[in-house]
N, C-alpha and C. Protein backbone atom coordinates (compact mmCIF):
# COMPACT_ATOMS: atom_id res chain seq x y z
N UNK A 1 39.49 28.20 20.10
CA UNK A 1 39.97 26.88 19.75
C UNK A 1 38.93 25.82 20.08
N UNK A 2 37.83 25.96 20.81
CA UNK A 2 37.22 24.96 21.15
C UNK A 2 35.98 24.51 20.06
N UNK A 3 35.82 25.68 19.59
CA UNK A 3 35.22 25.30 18.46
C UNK A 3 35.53 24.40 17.35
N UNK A 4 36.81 24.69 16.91
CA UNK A 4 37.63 23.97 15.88
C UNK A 4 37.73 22.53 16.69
N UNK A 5 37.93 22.21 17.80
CA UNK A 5 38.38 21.12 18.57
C UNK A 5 36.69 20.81 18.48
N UNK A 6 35.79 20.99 18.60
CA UNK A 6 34.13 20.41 18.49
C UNK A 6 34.18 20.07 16.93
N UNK A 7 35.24 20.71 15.82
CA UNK A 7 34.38 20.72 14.55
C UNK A 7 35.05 19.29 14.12
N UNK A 8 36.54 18.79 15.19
CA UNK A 8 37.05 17.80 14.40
C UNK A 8 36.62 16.72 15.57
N UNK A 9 35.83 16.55 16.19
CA UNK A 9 35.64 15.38 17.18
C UNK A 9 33.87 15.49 16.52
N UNK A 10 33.58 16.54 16.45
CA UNK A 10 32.29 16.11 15.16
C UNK A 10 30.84 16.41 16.65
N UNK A 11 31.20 16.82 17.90
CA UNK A 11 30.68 16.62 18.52
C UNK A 11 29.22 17.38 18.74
N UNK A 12 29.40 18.71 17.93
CA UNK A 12 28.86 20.09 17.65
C UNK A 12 28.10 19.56 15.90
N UNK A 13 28.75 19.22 15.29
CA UNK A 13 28.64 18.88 13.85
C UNK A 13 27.25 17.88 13.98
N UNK A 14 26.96 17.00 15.28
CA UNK A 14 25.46 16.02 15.26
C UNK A 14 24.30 16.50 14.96
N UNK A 15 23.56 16.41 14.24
CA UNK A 15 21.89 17.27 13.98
C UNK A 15 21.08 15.92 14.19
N UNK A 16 19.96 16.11 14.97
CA UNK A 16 18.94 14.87 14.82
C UNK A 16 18.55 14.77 13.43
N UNK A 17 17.97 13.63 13.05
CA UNK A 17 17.99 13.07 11.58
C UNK A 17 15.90 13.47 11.50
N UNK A 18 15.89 14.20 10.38
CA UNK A 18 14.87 14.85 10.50
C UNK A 18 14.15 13.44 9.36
N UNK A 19 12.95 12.98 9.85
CA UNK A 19 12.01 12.16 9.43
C UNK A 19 11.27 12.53 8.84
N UNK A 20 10.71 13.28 8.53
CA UNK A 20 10.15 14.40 6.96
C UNK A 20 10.03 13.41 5.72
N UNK A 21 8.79 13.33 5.49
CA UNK A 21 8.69 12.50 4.40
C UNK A 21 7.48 12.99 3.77
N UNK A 22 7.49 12.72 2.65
CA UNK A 22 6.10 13.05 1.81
C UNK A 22 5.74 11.85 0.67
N UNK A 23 4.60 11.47 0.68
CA UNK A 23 3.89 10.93 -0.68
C UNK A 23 2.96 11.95 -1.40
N UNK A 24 2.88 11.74 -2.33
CA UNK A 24 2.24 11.52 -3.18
C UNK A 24 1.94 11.30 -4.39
N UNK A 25 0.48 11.26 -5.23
CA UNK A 25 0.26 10.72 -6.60
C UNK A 25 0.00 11.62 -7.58
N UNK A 26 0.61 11.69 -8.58
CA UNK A 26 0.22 12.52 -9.63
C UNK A 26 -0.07 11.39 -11.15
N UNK A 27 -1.10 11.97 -11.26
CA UNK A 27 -1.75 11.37 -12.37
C UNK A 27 -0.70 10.89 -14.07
N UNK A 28 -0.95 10.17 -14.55
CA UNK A 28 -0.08 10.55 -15.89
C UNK A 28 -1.05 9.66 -17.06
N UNK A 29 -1.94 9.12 -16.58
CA UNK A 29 -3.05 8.70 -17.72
C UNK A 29 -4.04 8.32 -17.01
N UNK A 30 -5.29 7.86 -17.46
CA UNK A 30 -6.59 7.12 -17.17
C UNK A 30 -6.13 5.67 -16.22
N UNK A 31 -4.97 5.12 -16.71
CA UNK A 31 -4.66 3.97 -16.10
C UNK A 31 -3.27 3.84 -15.28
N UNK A 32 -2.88 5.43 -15.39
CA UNK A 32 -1.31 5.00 -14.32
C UNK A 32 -1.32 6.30 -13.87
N UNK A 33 -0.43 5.85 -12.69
CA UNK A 33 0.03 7.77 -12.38
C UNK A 33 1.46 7.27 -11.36
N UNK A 34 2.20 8.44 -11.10
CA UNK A 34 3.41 8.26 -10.51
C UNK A 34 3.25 8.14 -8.77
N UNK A 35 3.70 7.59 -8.40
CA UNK A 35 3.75 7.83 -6.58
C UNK A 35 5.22 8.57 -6.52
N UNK A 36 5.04 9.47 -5.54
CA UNK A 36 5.83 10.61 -5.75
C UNK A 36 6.22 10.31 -3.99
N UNK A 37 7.76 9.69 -3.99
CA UNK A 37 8.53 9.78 -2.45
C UNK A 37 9.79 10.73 -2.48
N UNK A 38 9.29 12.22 -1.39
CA UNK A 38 10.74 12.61 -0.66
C UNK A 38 10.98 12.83 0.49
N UNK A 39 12.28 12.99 0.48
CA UNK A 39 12.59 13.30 1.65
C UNK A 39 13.85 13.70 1.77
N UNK A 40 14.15 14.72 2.85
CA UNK A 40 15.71 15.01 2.66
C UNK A 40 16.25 15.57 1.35
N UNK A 41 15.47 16.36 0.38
CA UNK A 41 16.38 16.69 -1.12
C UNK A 41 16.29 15.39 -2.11
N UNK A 42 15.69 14.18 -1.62
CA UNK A 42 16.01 13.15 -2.85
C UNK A 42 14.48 13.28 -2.91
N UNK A 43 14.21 12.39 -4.07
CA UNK A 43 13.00 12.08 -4.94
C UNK A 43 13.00 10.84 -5.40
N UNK A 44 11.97 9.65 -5.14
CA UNK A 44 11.63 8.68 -6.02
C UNK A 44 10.26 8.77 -6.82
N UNK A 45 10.57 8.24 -7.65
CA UNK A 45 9.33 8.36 -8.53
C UNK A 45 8.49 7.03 -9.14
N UNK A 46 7.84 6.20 -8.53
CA UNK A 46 7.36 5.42 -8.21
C UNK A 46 6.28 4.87 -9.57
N UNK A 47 6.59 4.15 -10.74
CA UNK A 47 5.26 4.10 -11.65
C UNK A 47 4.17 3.17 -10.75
N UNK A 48 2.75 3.15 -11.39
CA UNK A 48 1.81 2.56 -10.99
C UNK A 48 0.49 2.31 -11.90
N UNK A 49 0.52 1.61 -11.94
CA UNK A 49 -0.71 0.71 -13.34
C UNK A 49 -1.77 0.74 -12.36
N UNK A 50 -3.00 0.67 -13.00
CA UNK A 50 -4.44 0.58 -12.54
C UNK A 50 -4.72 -0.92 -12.42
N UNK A 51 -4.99 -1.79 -11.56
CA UNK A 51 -4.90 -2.79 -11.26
C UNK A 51 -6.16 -3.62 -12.41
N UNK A 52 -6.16 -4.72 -12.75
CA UNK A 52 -7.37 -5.48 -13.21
C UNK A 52 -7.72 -6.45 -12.54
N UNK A 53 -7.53 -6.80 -10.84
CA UNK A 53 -8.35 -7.47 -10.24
C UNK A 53 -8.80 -6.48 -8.95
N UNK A 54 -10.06 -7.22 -8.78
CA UNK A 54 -10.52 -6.43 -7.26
C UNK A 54 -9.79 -6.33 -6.38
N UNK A 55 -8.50 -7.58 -5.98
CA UNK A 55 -7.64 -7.27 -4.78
C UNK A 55 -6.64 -6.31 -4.51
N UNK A 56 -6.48 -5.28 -5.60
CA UNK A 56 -5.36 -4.53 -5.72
C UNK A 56 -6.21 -3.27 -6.15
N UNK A 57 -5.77 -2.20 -6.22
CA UNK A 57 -6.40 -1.03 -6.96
C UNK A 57 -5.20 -0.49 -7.81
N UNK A 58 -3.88 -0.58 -7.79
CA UNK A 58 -2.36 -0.16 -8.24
C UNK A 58 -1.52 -1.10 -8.09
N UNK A 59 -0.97 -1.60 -9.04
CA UNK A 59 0.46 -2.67 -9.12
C UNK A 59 1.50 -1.81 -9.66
N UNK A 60 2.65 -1.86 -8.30
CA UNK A 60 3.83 -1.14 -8.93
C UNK A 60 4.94 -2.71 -8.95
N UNK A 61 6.31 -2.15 -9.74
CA UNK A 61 7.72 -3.10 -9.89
C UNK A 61 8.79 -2.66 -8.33
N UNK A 62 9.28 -3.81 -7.65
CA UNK A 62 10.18 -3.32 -6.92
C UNK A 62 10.81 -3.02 -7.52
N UNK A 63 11.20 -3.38 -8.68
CA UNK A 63 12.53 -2.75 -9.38
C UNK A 63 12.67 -0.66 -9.46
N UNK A 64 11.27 -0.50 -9.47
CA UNK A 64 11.60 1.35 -9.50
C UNK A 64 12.27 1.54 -7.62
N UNK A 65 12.24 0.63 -6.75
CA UNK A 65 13.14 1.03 -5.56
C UNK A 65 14.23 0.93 -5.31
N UNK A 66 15.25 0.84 -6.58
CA UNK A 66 16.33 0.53 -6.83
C UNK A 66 17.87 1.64 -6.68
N UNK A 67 16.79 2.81 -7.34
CA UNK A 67 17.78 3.90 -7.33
C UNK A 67 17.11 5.25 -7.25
N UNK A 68 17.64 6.26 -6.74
CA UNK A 68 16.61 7.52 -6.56
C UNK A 68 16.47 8.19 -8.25
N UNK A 69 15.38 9.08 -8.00
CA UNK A 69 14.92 9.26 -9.65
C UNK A 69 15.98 10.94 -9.29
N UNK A 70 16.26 11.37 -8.24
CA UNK A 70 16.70 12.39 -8.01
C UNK A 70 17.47 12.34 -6.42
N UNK A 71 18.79 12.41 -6.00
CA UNK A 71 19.88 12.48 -7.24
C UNK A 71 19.85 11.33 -8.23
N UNK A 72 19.78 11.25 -9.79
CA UNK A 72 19.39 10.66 -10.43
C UNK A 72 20.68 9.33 -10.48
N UNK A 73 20.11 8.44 -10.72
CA UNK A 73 21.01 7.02 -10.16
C UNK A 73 21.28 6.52 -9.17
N UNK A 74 20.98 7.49 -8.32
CA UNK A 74 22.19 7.08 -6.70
C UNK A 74 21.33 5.72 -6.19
N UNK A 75 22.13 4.89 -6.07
CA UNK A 75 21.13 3.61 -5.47
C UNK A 75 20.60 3.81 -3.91
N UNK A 76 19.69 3.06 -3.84
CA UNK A 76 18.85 3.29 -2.80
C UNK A 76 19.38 1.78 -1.68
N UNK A 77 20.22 2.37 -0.62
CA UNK A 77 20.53 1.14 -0.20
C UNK A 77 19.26 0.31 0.81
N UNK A 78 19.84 -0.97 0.95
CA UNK A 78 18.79 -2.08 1.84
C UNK A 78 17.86 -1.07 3.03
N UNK A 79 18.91 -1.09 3.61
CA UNK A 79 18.13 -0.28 4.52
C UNK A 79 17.07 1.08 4.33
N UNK A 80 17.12 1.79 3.70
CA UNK A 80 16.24 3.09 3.18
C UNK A 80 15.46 2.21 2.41
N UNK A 81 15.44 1.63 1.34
CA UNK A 81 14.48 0.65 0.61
C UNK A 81 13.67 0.40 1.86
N UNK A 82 13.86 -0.36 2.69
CA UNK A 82 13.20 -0.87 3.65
C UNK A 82 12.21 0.09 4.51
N UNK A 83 12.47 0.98 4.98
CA UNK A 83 11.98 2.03 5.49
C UNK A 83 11.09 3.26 4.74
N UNK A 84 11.36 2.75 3.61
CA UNK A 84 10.65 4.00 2.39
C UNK A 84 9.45 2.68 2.68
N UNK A 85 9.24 1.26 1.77
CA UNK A 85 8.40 0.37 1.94
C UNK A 85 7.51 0.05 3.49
N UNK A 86 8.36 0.70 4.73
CA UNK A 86 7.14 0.49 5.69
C UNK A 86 6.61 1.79 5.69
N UNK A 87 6.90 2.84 5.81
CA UNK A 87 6.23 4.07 5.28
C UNK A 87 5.55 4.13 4.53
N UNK A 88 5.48 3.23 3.14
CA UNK A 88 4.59 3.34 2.17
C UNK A 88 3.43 2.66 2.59
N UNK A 89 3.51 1.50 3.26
CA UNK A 89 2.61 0.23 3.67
C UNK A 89 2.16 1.12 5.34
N UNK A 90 2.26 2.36 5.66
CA UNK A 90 1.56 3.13 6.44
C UNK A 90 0.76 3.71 5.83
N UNK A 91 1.62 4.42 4.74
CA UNK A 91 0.84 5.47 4.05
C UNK A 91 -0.29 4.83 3.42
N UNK A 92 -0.65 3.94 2.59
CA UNK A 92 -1.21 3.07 1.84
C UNK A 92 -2.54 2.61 2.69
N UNK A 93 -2.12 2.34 4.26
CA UNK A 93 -3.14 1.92 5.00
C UNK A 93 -4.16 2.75 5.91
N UNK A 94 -3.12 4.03 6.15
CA UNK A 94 -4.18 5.19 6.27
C UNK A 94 -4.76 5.58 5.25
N UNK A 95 -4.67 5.31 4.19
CA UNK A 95 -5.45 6.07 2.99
C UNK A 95 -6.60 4.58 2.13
N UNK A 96 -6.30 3.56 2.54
CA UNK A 96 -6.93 2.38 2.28
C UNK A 96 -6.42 2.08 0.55
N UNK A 97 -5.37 2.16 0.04
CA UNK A 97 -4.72 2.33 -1.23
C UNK A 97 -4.41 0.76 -1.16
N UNK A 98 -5.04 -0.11 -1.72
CA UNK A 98 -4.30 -1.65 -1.94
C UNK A 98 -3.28 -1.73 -3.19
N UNK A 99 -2.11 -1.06 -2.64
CA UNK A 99 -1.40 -1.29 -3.81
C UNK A 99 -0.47 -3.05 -3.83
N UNK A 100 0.51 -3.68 -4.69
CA UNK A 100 0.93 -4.54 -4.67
C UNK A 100 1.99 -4.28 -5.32
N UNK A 101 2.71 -4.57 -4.62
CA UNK A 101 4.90 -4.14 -5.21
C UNK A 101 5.12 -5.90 -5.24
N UNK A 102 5.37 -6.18 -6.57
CA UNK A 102 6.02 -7.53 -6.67
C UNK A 102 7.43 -7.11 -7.55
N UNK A 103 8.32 -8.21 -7.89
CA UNK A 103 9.17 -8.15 -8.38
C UNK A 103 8.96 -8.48 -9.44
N UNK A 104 9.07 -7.32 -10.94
CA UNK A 104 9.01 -8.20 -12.20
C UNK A 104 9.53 -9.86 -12.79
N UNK A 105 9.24 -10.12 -13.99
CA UNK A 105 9.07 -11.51 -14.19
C UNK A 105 9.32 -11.40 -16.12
N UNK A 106 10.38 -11.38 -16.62
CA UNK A 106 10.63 -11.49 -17.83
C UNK A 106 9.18 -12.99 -18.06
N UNK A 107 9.29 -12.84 -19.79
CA UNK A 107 7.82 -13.70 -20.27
C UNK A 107 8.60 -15.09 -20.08
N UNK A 108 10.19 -15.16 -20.53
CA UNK A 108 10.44 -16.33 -20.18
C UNK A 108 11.06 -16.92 -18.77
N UNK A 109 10.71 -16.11 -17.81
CA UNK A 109 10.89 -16.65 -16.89
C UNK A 109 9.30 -17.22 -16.32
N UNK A 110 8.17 -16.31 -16.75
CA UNK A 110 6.91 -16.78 -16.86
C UNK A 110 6.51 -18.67 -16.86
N UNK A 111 7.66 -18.20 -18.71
CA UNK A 111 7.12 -19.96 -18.91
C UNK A 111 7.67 -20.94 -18.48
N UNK A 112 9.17 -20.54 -17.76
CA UNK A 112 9.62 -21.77 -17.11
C UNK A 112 8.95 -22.42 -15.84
N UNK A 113 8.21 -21.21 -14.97
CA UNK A 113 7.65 -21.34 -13.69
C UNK A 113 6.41 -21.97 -14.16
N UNK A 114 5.42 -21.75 -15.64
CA UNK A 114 4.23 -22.27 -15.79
C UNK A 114 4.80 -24.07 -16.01
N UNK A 115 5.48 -24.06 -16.01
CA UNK A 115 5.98 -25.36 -17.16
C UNK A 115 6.39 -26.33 -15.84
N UNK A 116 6.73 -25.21 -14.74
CA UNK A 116 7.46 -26.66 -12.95
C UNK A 116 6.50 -26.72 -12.25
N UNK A 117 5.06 -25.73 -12.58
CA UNK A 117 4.19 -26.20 -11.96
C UNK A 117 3.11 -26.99 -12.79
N UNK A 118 3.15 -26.90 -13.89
CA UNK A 118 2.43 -27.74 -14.74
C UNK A 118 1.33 -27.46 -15.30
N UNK A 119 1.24 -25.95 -15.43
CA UNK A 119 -0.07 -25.12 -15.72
C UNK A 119 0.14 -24.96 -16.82
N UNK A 120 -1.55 -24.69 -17.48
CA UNK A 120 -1.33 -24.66 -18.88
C UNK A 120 -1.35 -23.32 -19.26
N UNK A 121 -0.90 -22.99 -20.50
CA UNK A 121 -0.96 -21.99 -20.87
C UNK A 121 -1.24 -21.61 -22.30
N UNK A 122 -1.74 -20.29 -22.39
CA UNK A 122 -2.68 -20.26 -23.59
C UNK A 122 -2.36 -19.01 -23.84
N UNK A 123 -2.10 -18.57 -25.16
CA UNK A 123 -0.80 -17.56 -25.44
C UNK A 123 -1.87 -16.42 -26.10
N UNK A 124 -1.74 -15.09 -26.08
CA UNK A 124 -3.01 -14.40 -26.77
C UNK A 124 -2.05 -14.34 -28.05
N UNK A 125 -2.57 -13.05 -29.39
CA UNK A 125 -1.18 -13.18 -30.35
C UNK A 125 0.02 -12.64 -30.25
N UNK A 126 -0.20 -11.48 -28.86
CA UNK A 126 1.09 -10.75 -28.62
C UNK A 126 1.92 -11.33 -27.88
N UNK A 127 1.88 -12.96 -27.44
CA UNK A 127 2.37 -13.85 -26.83
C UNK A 127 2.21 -14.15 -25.58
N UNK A 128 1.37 -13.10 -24.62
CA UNK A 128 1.49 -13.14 -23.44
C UNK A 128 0.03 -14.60 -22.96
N UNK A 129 0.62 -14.57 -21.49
CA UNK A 129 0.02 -16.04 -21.42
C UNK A 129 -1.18 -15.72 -20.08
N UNK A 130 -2.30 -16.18 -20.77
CA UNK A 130 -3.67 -15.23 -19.73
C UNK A 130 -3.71 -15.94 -18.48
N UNK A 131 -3.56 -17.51 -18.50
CA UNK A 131 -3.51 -17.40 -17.15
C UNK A 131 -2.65 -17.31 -16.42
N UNK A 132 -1.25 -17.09 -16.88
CA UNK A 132 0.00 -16.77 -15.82
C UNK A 132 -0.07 -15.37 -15.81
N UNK A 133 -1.00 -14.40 -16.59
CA UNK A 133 -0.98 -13.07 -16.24
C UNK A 133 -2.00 -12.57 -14.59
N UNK A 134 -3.40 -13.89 -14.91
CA UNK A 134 -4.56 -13.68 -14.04
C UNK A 134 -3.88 -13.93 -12.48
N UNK A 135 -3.03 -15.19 -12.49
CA UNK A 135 -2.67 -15.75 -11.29
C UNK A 135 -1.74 -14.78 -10.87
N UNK A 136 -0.60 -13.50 -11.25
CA UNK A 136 0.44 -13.25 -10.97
C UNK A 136 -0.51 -11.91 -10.68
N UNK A 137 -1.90 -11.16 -11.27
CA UNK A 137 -2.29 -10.26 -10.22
C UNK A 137 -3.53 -10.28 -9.27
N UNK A 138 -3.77 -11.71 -9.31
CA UNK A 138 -4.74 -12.18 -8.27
C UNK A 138 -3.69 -12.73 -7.21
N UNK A 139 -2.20 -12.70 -7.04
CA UNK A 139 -1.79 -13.17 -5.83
C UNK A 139 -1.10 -14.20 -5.77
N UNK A 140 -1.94 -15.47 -7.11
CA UNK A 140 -1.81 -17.03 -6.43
C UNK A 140 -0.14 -17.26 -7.87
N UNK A 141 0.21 -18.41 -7.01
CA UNK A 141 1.57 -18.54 -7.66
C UNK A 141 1.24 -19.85 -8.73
């Protein structure tokens, strides 16, 4: 009986929480490749663009830290978000990887922000606007 009496007070049932984590990158073109986070049975799958300024070498979206890519959907709550991102910003700094996680920016939310700060903008033909593209991966707002 004491067993059953450990299995419902949960006291026997505690395992330390195993910290096991892995990165890494797998390639998927000349200019992107995936960052690859698990741990515990889940999987995120992280996209990543080849940067076009010197301060960055990879620009990823917070938005891919939203939900695990495996179990597929399950959202990724505040807290694990948080802890996957200082892990990454370890991992990143032992390996000297300047990556940059911003939060995407629809084009018209672009032009409302170019328009309250009063910057000009100059549209190529596919509409996008070069210097709110230069300033948003050089850093400056």
């Amino acid at each position: 009986m004491g067993d059953l009496e450990d299995d419902m007070t949960g006291k026997e049932n505690i395992m330390p929480l195993q910290s096991e984590f892995t990165f890494r990158m797998e390639s998927t073109s000349w200019k992107s490749q995936d960052l690859i986070y698990e741990e515990s049975g889940r999987r995120l799958s992280i996209y990543l663009e080849l940067s076009g300024v010197p301060q960055f070498d990879w620009l990823a979206s917070m938005s891919d830290f939203q939900t695990w890519t495996t179990p597929a959907g399950e959202a990724i709550l505040a807290d694990e978000r948080q802890l996957i991102l200082d892990r990454l910003a370890s991992w990143n700094g032992e390996r000297q990887i300047r990556l940059d996680i911003s939060q995407p920016m629809s084009i018209e939310e672009m032009h409302a922000d170019c328009e309250r700060r009063k910057q000009s903008q100059k549209q190529r033909q596919d509409g996008l606007t070069l210097k709110r593209i230069l300033r948003m991966l050089t850093g400056q707002r």
